[in-house]
N, C-alpha and C. Protein backbone atom coordinates (compact mmCIF):
# COMPACT_ATOMS: atom_id res chain seq x y z
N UNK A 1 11.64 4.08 24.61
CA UNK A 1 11.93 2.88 25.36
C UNK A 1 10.75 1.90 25.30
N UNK A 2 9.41 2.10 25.84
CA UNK A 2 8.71 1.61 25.59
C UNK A 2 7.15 1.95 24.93
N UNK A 3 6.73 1.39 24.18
CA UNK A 3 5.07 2.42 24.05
C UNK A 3 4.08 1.25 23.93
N UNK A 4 3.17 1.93 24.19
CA UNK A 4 1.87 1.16 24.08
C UNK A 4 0.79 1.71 23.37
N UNK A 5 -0.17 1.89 23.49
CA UNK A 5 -1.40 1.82 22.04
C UNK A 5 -1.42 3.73 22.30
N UNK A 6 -0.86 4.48 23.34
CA UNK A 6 -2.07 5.94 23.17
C UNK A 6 -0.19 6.66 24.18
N UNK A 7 0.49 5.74 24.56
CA UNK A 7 1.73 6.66 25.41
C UNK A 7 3.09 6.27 24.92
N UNK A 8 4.02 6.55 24.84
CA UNK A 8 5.39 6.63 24.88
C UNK A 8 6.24 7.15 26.26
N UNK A 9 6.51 6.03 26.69
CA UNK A 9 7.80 5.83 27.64
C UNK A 9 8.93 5.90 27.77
N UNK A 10 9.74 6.93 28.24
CA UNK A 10 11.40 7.01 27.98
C UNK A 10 11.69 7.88 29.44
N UNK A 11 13.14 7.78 28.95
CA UNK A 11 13.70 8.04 29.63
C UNK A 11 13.42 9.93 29.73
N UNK A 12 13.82 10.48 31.27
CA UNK A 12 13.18 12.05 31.18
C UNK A 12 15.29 12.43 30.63
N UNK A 13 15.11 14.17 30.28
CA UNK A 13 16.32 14.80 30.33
C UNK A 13 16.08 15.77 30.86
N UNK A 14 17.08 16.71 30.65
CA UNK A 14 17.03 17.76 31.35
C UNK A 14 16.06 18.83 30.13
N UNK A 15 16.19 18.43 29.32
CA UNK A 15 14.78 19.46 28.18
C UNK A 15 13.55 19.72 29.13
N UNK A 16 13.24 18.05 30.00
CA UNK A 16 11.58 18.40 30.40
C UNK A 16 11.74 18.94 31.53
N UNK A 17 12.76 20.09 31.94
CA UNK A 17 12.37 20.88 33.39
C UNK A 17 11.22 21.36 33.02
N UNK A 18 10.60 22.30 32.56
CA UNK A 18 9.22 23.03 32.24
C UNK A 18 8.39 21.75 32.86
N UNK A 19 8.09 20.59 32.06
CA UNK A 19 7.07 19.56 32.25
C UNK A 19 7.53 19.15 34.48
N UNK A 20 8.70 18.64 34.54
CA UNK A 20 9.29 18.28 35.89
C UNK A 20 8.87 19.60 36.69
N UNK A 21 8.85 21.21 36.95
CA UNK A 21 8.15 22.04 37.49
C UNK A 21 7.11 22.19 37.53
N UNK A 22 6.54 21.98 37.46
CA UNK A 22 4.71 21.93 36.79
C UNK A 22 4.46 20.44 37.86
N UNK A 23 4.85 18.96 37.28
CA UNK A 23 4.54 17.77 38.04
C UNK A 23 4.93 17.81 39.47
N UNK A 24 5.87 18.09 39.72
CA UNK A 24 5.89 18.28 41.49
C UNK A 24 5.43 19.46 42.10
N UNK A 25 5.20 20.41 41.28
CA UNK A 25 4.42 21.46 42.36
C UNK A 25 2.67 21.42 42.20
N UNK A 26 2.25 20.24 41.07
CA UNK A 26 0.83 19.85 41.68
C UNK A 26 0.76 19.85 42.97
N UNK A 27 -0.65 20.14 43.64
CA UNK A 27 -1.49 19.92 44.97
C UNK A 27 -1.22 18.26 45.02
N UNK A 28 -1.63 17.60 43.96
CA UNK A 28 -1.74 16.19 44.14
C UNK A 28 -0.24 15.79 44.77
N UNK A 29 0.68 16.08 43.94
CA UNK A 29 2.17 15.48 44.17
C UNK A 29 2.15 16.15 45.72
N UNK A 30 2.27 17.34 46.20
CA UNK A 30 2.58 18.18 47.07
C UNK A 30 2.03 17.31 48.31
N UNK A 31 0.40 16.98 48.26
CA UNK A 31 -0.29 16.09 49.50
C UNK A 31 0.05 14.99 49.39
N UNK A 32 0.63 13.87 48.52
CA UNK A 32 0.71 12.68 48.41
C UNK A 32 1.71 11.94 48.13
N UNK A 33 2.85 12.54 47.53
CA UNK A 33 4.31 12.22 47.37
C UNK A 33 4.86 13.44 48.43
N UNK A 34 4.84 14.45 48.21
CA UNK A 34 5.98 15.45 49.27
C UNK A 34 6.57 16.43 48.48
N UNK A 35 7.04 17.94 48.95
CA UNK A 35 7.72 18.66 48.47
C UNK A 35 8.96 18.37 48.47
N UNK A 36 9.67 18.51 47.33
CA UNK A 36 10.56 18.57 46.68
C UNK A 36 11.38 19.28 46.51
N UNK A 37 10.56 20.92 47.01
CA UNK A 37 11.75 21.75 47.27
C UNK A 37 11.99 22.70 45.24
N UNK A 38 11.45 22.07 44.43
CA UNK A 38 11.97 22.41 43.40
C UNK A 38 10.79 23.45 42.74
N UNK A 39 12.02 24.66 42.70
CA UNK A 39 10.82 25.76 42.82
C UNK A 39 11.10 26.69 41.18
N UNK A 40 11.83 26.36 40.61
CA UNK A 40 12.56 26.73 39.28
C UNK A 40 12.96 26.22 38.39
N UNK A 41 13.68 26.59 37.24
CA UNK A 41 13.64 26.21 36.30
C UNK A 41 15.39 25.48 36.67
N UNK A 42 15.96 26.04 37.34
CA UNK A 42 17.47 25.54 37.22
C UNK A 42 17.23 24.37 38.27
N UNK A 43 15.99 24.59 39.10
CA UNK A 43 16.14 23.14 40.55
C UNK A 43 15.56 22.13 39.59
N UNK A 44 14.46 22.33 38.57
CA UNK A 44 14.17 21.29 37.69
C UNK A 44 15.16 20.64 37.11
N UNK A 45 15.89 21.19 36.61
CA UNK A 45 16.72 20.78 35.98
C UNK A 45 17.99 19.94 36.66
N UNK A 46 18.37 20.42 38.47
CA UNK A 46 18.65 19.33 38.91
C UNK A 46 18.36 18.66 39.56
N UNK A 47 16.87 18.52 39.70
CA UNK A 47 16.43 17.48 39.94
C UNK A 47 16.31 15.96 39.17
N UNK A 48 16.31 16.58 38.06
CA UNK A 48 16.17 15.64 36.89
C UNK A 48 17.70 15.12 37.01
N UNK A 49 18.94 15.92 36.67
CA UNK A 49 19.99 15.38 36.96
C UNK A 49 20.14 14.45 38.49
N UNK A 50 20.18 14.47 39.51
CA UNK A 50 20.11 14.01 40.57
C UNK A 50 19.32 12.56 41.03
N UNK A 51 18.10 12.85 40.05
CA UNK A 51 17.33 11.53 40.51
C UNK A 51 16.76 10.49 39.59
N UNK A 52 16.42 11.37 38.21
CA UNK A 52 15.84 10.29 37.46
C UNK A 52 17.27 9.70 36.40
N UNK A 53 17.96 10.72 35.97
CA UNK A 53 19.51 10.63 35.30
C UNK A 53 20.05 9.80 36.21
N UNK A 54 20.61 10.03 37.37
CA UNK A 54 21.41 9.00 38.47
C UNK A 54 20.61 8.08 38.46
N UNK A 55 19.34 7.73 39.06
CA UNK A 55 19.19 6.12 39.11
C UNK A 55 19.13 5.18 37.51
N UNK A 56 18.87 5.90 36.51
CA UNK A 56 19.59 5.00 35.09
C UNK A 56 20.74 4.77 35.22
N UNK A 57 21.27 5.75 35.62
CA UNK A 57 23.04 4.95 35.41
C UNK A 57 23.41 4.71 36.51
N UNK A 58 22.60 4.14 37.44
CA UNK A 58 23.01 3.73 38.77
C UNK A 58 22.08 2.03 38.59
N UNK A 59 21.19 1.83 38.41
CA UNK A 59 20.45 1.11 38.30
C UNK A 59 20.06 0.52 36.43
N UNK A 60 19.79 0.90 36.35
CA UNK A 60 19.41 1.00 34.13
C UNK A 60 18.14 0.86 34.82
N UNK A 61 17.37 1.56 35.78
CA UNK A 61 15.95 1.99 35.15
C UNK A 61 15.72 3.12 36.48
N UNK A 62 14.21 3.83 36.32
CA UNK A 62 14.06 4.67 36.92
C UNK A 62 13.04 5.23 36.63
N UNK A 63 12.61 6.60 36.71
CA UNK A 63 11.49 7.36 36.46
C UNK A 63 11.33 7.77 35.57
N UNK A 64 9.99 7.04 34.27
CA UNK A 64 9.81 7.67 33.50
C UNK A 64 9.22 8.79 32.95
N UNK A 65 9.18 9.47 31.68
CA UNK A 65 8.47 10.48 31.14
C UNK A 65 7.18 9.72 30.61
N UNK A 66 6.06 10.08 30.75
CA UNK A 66 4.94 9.26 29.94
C UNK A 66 4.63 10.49 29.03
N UNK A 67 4.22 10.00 27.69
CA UNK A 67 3.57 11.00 26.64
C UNK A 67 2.99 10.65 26.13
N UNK A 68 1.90 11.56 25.44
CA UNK A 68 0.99 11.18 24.36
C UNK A 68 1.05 10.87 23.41
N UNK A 69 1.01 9.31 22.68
CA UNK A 69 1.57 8.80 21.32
C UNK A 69 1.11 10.10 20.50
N UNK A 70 0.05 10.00 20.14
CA UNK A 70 -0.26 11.42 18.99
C UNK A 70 0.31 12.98 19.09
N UNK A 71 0.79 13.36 19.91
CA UNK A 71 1.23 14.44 20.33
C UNK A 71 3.22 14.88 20.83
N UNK A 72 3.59 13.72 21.01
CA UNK A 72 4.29 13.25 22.47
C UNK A 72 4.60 14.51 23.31
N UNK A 73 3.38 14.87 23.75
CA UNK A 73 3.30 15.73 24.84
C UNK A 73 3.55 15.00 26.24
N UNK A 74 4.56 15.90 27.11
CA UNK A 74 4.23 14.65 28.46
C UNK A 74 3.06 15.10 29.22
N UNK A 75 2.83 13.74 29.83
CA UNK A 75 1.40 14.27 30.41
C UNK A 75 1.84 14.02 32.24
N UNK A 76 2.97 12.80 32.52
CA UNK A 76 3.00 12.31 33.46
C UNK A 76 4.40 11.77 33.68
N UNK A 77 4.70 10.68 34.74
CA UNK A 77 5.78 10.34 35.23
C UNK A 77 5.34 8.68 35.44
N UNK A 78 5.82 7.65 35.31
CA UNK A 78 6.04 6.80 35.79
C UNK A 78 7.09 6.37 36.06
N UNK A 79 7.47 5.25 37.14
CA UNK A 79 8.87 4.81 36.95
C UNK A 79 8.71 3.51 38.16
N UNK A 80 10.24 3.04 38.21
CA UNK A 80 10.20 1.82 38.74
C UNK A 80 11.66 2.01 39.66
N UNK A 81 11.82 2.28 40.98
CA UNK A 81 12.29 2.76 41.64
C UNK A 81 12.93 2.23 42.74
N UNK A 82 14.77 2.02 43.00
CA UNK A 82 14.81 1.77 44.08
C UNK A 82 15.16 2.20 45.28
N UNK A 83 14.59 2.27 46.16
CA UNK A 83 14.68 2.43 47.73
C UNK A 83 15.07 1.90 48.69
N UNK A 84 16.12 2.43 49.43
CA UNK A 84 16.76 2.44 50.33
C UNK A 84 16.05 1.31 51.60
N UNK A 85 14.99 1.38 51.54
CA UNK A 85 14.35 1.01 53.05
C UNK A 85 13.58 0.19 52.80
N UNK A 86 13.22 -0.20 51.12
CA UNK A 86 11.84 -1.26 50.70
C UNK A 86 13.41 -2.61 49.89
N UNK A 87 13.17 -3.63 50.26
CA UNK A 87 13.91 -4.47 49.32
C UNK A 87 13.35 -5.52 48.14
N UNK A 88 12.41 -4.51 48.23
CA UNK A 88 11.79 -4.76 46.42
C UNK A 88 12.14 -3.49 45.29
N UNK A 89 11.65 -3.79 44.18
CA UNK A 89 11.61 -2.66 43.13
C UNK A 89 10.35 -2.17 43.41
N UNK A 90 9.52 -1.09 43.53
CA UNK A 90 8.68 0.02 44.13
C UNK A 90 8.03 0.90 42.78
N UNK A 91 6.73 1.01 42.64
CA UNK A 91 6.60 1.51 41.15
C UNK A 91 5.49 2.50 41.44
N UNK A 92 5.91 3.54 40.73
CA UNK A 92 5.39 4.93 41.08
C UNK A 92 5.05 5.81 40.03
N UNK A 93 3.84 6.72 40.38
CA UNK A 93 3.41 7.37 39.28
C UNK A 93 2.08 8.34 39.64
N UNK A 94 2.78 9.21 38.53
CA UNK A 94 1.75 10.94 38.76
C UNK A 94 1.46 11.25 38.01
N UNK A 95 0.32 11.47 37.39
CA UNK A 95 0.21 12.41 36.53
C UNK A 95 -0.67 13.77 36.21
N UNK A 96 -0.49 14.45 35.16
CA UNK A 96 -0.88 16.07 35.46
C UNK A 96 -2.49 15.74 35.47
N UNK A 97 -2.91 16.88 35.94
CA UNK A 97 -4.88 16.80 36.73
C UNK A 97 -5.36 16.74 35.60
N UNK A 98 -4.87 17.34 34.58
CA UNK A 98 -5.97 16.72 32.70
C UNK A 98 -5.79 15.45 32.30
N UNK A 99 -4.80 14.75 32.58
CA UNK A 99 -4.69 13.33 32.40
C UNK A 99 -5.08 12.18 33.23
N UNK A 100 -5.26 12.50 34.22
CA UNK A 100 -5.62 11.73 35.71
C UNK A 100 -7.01 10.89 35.55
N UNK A 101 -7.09 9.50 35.87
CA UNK A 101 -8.80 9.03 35.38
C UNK A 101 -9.08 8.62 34.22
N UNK A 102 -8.16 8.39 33.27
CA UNK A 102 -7.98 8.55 31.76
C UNK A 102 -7.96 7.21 31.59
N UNK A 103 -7.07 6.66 32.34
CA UNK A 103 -6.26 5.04 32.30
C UNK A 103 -4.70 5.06 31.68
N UNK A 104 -4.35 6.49 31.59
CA UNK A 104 -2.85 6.47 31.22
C UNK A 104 -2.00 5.79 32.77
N UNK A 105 -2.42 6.19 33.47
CA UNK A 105 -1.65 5.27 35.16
C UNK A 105 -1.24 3.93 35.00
N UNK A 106 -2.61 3.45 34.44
CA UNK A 106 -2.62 1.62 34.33
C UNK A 106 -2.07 1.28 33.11
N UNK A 107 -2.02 2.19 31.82
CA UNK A 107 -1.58 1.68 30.70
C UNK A 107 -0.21 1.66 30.83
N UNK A 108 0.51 2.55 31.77
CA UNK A 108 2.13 3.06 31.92
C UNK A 108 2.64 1.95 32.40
N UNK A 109 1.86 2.05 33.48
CA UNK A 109 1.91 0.64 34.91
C UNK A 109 2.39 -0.44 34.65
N UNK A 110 1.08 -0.91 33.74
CA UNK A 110 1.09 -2.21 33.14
C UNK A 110 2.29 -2.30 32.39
N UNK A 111 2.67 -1.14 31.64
CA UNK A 111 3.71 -1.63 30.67
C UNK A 111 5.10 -1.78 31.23
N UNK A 112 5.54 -0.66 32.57
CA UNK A 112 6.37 -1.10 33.08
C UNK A 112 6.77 -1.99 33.88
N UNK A 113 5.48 -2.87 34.22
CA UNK A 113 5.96 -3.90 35.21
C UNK A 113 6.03 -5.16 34.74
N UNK A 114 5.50 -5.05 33.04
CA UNK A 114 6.02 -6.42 32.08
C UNK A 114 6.93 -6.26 31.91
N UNK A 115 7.86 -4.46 31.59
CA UNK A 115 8.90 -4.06 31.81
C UNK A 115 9.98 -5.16 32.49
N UNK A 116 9.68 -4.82 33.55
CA UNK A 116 10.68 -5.03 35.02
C UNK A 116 10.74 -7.05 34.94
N UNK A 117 9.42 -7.40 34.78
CA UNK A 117 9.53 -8.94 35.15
C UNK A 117 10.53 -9.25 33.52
N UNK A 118 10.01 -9.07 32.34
CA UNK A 118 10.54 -9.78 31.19
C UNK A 118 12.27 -9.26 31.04
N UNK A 119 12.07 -8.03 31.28
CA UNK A 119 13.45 -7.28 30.63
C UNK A 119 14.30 -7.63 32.01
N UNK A 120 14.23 -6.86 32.84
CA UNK A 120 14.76 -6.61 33.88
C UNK A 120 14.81 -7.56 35.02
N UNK A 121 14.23 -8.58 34.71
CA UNK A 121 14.23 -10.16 35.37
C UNK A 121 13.61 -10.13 37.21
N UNK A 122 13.14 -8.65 36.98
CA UNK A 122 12.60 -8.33 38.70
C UNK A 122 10.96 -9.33 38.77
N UNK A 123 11.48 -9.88 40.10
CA UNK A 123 10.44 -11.51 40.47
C UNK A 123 9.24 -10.92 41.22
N UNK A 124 9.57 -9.65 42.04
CA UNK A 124 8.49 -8.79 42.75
C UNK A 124 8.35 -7.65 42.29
N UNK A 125 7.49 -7.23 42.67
CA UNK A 125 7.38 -5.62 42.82
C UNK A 125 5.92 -4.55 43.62
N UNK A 126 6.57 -3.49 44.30
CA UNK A 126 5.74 -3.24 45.27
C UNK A 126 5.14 -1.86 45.00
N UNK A 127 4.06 -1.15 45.87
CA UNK A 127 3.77 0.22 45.48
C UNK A 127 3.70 0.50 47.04
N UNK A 128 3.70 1.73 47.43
CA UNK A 128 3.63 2.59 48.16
C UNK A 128 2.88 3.87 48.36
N UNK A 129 1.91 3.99 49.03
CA UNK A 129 1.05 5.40 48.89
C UNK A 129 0.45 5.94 50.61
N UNK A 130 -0.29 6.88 50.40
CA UNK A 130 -1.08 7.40 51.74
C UNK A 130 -2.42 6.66 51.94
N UNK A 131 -2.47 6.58 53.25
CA UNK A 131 -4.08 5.82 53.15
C UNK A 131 -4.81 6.73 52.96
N UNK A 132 -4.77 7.96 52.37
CA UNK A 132 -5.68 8.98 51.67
C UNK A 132 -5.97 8.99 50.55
N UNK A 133 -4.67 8.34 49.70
CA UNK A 133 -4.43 8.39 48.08
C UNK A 133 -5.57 7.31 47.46
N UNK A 134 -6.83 7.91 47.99
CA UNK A 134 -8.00 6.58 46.72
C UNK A 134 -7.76 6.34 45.68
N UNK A 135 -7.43 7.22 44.83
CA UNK A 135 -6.66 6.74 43.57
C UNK A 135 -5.84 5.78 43.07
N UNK A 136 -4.34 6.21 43.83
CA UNK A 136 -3.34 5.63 43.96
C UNK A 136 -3.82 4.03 44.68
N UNK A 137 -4.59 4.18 45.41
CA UNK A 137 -4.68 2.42 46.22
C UNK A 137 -5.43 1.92 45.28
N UNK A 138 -6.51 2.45 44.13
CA UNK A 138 -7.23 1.37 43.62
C UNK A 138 -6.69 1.28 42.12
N UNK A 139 -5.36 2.09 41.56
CA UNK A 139 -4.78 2.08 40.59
C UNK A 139 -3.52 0.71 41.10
N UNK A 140 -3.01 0.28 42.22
CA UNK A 140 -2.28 -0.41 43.06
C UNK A 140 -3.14 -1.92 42.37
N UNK A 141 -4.01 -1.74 43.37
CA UNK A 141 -4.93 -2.89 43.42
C UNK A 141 -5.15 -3.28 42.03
N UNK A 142 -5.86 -2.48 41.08
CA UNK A 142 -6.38 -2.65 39.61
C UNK A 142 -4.99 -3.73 38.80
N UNK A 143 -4.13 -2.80 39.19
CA UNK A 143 -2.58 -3.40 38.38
C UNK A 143 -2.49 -4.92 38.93
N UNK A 144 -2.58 -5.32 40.05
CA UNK A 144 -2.67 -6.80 40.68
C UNK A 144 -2.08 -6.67 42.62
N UNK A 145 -1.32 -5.56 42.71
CA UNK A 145 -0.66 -5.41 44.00
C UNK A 145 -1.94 -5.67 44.85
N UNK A 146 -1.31 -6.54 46.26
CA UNK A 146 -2.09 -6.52 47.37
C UNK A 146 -1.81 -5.73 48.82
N UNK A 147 -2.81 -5.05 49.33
CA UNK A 147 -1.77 -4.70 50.44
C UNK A 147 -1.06 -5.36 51.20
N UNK A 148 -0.31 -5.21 51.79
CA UNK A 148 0.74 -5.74 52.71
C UNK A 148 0.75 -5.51 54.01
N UNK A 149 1.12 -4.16 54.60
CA UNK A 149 1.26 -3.76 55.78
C UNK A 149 1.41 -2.29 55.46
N UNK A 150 1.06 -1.56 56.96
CA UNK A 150 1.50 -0.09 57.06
C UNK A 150 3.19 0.27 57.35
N UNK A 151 3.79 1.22 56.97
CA UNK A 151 4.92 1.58 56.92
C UNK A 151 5.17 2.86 57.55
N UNK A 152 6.22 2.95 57.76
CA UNK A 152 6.79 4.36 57.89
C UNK A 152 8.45 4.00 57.69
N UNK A 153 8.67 5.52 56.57
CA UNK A 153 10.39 5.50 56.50
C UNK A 153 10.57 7.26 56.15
N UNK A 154 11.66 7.24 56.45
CA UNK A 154 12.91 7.94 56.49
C UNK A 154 12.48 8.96 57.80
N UNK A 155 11.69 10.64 57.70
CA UNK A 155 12.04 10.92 58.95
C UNK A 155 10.62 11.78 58.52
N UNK A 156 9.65 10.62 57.90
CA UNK A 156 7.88 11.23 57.13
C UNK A 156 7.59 10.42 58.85
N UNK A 157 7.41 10.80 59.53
CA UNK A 157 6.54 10.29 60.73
C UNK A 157 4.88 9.73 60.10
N UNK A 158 4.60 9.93 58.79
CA UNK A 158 3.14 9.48 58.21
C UNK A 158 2.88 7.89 57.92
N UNK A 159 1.88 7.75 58.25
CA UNK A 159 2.09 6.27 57.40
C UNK A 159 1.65 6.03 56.39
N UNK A 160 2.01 5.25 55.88
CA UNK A 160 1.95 4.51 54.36
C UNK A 160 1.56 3.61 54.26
N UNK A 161 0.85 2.83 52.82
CA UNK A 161 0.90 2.10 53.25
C UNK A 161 1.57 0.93 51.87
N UNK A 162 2.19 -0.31 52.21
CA UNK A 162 2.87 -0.75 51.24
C UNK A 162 1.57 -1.70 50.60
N UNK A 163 1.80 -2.18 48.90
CA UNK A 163 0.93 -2.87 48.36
C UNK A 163 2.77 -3.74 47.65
N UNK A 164 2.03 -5.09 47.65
CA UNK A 164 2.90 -6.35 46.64
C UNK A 164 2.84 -7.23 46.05
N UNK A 165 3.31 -7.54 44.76
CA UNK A 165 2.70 -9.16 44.38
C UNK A 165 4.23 -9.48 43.74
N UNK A 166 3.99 -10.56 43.74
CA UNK A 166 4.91 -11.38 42.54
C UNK A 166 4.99 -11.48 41.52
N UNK A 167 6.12 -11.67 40.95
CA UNK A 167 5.43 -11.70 38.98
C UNK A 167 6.13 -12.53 38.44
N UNK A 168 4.83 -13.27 38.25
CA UNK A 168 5.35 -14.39 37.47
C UNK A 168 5.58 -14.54 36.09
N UNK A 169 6.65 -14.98 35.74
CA UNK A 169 7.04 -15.20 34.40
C UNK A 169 6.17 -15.68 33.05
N UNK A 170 5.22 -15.84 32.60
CA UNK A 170 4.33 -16.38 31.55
C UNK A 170 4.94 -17.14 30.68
């Protein structure tokens, strides 16, 4: 779908349960996104059916696979996501603890949110994280998002906090 100088972007299937078990039962995902509950090889697999499969054909975009151009090993997840409770497009991303710090986050980032404004004609777009996630807030920030305000949704009593900018057309 999309690549850039060192990753390849596409869509996930149900092949990458192995890679999808492994990414949500990180410590990182576990403290900072949430359990998932997906503890196997068959919950991988519908998880992948359920969330990243359904919002493509619910939406035409969603959570991607990131990989290594030279390898196309996946290393990570990005995606561009919508939510129930935010009325922007929301852009999100993990990746495994050997890849983390690299600049694959910002190279994904970047590419999906030229993504979203050129292709996909989306005018905003927002991020969402923990006020713990240092990473995540200065990978937010780096990309152009500003914070916004603190949040709370669905029945995470935690707060969050939202980052947003606009995107303008070039």
């Amino acid at each position: 779908m999309l690549e850039t100088d060192r990753l390849l972007i596409d869509e996930f299937t149900v092949d990458d349960a192995p890679f999808m078990l492994a990414l949500l039962n990180m410590p990182a995902w576990l403290e900072f996104i949430g359990d998932r509950g997906v503890r196997t090889l068959e919950d991988a697999h519908q998880y992948i059916r359920n969330n990243p499969i359904s919002s493509y054909r619910q939406y035409g975009f969603g959570p991607y696979a990131v990989r290594l151009k030279s390898n196309n090993a996946p290393i990570g997840m990005c995606g561009l996501h919508r939510r129930a409770f935010l009325p922007d497009i929301d852009i999100g991303f993990a990746f495994l603890p050997d890849y983390a710090g690299l600049g694959y986050g910002y190279e994904s980032a970047s590419a999906l949110i030229e993504y979203g404004r050129d292709v996909l004609e989306f005018t905003r777009i927002t991020g969402i994280t923990k006020p713990t996630n240092a990473n995540s807030i200065r990978l937010l920030e780096k990309l152009g998002l500003r914070f916004e305000k603190d949040i709370h949704f669905g029945t995470n009593t935690d707060e969050s906090l939202l980052f947003g900018m606009t995107l303008a057309r070039p």
